[in-house]
PDB file of N, CA and C in Angstrom:
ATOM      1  N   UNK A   1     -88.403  -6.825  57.771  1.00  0.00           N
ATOM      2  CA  UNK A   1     -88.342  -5.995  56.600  1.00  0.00           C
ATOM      3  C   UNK A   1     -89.261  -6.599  55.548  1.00  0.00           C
ATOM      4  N   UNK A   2     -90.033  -5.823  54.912  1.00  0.00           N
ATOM      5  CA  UNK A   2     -90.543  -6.140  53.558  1.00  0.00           C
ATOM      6  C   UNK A   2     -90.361  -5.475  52.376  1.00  0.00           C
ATOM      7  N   UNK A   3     -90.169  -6.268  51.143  1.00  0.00           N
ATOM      8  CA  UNK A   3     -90.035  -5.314  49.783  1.00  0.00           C
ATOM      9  C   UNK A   3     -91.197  -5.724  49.142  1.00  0.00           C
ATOM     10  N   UNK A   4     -91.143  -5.192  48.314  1.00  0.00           N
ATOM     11  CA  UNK A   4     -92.310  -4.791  47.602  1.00  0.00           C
ATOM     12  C   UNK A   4     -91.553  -5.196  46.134  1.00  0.00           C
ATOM     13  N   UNK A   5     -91.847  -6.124  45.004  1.00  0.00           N
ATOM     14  CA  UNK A   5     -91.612  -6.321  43.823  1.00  0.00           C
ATOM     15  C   UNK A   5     -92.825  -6.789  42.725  1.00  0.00           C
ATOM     16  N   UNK A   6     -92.682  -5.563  41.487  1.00  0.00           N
ATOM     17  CA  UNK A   6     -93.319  -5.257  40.351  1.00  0.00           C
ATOM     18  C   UNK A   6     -92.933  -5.513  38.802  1.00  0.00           C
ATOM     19  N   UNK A   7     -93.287  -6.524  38.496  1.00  0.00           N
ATOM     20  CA  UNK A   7     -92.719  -6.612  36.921  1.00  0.00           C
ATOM     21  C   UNK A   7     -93.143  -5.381  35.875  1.00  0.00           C
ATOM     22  N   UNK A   8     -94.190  -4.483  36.737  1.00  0.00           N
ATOM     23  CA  UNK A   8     -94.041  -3.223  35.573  1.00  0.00           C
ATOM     24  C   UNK A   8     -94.839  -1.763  36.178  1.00  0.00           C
ATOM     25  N   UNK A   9     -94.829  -0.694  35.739  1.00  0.00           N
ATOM     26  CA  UNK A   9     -96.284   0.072  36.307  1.00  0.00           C
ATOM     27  C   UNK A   9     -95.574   0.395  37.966  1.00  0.00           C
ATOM     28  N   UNK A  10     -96.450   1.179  38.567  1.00  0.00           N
ATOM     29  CA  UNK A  10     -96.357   1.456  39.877  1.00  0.00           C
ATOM     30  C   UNK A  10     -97.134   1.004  40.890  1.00  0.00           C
ATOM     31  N   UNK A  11     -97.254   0.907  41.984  1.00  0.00           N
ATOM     32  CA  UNK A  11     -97.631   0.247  42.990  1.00  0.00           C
ATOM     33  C   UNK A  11     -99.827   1.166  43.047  1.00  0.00           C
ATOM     34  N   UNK A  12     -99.350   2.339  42.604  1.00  0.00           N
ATOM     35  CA  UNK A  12    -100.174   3.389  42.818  1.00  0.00           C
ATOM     36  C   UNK A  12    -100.757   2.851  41.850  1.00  0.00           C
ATOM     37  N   UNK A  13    -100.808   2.555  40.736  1.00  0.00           N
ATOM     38  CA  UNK A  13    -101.815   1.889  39.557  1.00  0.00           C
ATOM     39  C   UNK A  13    -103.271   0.878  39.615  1.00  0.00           C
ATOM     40  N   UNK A  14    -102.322   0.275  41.098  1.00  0.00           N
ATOM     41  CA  UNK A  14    -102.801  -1.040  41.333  1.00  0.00           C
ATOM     42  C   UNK A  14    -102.353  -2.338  40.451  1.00  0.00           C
ATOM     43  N   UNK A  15    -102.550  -3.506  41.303  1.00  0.00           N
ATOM     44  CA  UNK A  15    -102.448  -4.323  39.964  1.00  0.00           C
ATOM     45  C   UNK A  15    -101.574  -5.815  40.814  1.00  0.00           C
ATOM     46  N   UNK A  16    -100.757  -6.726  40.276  1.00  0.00           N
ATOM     47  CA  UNK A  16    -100.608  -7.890  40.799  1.00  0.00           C
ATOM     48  C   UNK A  16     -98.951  -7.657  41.411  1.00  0.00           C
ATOM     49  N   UNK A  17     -98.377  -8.266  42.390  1.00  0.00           N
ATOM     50  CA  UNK A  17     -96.572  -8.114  42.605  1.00  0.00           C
ATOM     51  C   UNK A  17     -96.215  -9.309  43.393  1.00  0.00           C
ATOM     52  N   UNK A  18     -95.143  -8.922  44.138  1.00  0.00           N
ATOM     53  CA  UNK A  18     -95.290  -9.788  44.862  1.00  0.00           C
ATOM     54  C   UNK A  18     -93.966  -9.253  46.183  1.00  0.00           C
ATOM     55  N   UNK A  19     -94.426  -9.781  47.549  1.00  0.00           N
ATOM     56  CA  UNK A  19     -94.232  -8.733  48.690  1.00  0.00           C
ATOM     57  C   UNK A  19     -92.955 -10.140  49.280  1.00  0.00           C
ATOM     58  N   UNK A  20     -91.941  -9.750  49.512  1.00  0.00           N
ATOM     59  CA  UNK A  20     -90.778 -10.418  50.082  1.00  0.00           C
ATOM     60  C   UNK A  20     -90.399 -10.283  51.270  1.00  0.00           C
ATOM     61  N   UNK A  21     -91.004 -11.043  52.472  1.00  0.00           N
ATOM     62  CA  UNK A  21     -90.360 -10.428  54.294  1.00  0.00           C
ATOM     63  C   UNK A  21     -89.412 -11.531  54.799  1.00  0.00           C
ATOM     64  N   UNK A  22     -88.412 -10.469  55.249  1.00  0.00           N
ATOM     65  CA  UNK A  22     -87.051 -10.852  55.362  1.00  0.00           C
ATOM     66  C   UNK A  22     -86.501 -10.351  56.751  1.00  0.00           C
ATOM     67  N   UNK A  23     -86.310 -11.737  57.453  1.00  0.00           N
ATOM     68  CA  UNK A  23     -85.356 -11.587  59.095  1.00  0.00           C
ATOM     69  C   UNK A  23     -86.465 -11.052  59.938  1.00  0.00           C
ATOM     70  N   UNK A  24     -86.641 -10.726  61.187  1.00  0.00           N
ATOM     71  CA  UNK A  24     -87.213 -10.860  61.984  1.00  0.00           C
ATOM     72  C   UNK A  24     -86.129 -10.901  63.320  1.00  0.00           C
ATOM     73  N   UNK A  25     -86.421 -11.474  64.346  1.00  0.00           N
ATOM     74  CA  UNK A  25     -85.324 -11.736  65.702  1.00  0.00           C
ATOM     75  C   UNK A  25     -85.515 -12.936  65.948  1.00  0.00           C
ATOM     76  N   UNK A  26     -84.097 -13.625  66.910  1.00  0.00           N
ATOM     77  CA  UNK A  26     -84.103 -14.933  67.223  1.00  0.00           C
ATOM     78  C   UNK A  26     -84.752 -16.102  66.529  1.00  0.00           C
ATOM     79  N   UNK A  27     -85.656 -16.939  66.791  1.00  0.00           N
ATOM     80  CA  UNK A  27     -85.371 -17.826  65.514  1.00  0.00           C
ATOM     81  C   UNK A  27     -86.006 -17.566  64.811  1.00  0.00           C
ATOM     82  N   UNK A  28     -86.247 -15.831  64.215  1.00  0.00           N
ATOM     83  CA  UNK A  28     -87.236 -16.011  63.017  1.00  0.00           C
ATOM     84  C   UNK A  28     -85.839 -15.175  62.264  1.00  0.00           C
ATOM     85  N   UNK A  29     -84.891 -14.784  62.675  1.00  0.00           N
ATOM     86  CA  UNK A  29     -84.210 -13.535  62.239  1.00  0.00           C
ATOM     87  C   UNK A  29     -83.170 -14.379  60.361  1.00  0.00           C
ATOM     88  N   UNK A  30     -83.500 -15.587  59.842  1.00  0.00           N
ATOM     89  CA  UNK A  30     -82.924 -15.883  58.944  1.00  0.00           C
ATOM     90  C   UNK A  30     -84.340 -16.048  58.204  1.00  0.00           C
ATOM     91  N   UNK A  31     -85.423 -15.865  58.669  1.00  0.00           N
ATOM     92  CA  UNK A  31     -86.717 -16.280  58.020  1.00  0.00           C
ATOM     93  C   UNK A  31     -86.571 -15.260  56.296  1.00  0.00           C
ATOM     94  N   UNK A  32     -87.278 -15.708  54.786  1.00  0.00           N
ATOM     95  CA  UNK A  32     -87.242 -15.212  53.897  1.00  0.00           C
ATOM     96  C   UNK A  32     -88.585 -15.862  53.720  1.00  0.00           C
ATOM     97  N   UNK A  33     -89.786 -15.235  52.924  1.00  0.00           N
ATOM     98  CA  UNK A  33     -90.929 -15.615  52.683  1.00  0.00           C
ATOM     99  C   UNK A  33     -91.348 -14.344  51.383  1.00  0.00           C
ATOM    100  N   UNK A  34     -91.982 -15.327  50.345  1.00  0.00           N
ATOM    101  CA  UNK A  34     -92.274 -14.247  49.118  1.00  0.00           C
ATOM    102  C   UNK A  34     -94.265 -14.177  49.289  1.00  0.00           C
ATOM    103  N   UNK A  35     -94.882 -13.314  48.940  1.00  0.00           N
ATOM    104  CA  UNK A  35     -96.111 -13.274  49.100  1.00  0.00           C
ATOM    105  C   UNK A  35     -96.764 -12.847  47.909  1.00  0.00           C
ATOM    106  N   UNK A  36     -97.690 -13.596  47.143  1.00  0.00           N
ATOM    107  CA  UNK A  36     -98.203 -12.481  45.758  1.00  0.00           C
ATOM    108  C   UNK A  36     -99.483 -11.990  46.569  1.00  0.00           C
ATOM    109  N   UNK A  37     -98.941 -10.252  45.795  1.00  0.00           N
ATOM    110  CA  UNK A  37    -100.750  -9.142  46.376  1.00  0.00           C
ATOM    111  C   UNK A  37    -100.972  -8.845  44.845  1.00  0.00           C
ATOM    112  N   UNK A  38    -102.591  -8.349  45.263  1.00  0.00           N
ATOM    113  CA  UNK A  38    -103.182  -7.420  44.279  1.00  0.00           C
ATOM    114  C   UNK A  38    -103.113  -6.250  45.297  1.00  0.00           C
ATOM    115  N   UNK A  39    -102.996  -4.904  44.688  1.00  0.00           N
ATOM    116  CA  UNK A  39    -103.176  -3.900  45.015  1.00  0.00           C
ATOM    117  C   UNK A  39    -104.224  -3.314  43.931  1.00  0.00           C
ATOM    118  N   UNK A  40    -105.535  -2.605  44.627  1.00  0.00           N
ATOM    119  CA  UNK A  40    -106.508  -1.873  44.221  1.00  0.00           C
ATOM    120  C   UNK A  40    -106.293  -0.186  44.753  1.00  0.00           C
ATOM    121  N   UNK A  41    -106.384   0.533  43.821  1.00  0.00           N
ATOM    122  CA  UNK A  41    -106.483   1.820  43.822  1.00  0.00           C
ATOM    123  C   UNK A  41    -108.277   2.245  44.850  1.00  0.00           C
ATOM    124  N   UNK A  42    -108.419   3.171  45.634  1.00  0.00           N
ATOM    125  CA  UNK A  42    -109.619   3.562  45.657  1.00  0.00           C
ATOM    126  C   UNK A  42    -109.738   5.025  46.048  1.00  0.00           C
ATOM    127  N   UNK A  43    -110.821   5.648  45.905  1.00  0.00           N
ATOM    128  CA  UNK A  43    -110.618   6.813  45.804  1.00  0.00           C
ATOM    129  C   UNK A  43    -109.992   8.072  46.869  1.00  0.00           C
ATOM    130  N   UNK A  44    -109.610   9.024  46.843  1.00  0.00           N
ATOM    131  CA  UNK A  44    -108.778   9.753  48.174  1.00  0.00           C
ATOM    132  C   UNK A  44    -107.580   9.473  48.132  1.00  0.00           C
ATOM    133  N   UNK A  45    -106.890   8.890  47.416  1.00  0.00           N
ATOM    134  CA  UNK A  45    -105.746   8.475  47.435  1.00  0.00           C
ATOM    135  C   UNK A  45    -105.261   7.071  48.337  1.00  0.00           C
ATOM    136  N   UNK A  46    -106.321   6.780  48.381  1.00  0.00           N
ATOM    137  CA  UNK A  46    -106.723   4.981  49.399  1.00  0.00           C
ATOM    138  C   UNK A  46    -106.310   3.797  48.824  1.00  0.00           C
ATOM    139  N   UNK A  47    -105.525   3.042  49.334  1.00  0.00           N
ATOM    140  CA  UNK A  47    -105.475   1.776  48.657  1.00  0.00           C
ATOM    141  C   UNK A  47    -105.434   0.321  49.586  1.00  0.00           C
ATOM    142  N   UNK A  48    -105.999  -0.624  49.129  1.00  0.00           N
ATOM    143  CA  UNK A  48    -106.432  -2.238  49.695  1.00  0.00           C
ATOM    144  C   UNK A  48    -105.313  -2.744  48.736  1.00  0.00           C
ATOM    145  N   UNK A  49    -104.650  -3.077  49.645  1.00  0.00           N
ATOM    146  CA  UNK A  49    -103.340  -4.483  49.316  1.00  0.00           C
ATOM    147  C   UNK A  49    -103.847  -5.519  50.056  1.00  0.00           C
ATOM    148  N   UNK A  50    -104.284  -6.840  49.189  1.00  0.00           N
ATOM    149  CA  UNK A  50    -104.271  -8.245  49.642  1.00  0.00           C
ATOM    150  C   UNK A  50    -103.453  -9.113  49.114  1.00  0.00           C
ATOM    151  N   UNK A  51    -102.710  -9.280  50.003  1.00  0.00           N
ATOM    152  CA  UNK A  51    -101.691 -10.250  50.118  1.00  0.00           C
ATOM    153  C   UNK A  51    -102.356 -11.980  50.730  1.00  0.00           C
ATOM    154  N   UNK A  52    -101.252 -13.040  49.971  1.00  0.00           N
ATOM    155  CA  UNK A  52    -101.719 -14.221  50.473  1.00  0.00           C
ATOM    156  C   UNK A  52    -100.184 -14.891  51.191  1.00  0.00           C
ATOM    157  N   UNK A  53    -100.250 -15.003  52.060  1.00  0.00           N
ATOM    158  CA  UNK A  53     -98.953 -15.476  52.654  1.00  0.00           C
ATOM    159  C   UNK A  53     -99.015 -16.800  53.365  1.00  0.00           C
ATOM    160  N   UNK A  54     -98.920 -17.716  53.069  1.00  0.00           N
ATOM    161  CA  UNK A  54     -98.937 -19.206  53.825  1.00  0.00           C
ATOM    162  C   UNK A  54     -97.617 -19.500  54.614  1.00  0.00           C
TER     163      UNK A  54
END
């Protein structure tokens, strides 16, 4: 599972958040990991989310 968290604005704006993936199966299924993205708007209704996840 992943969430998606925004201190303001919508995802559609673009702009900075930060992406939370949670559980998985067997020994990843207690795993919790937070990720900060930028999300860029582009045109067509298109968007580039880069995320950095270590």
């Amino acid at each position: 599972m992943m969430l998606e968290r925004r201190g303001d604005g919508v995802i559609e704006d673009g702009g900075e958040g930060e992406l939370t993936i949670q559980g998985g199966t067997g020994k990843y299924a207690s795993m919790e990991h937070a990720c900060p993205y930028v999300a860029s708007q582009l045109p067509d209704r298109r968007m580039i989310v880069k995320a950095a996840c270590n």
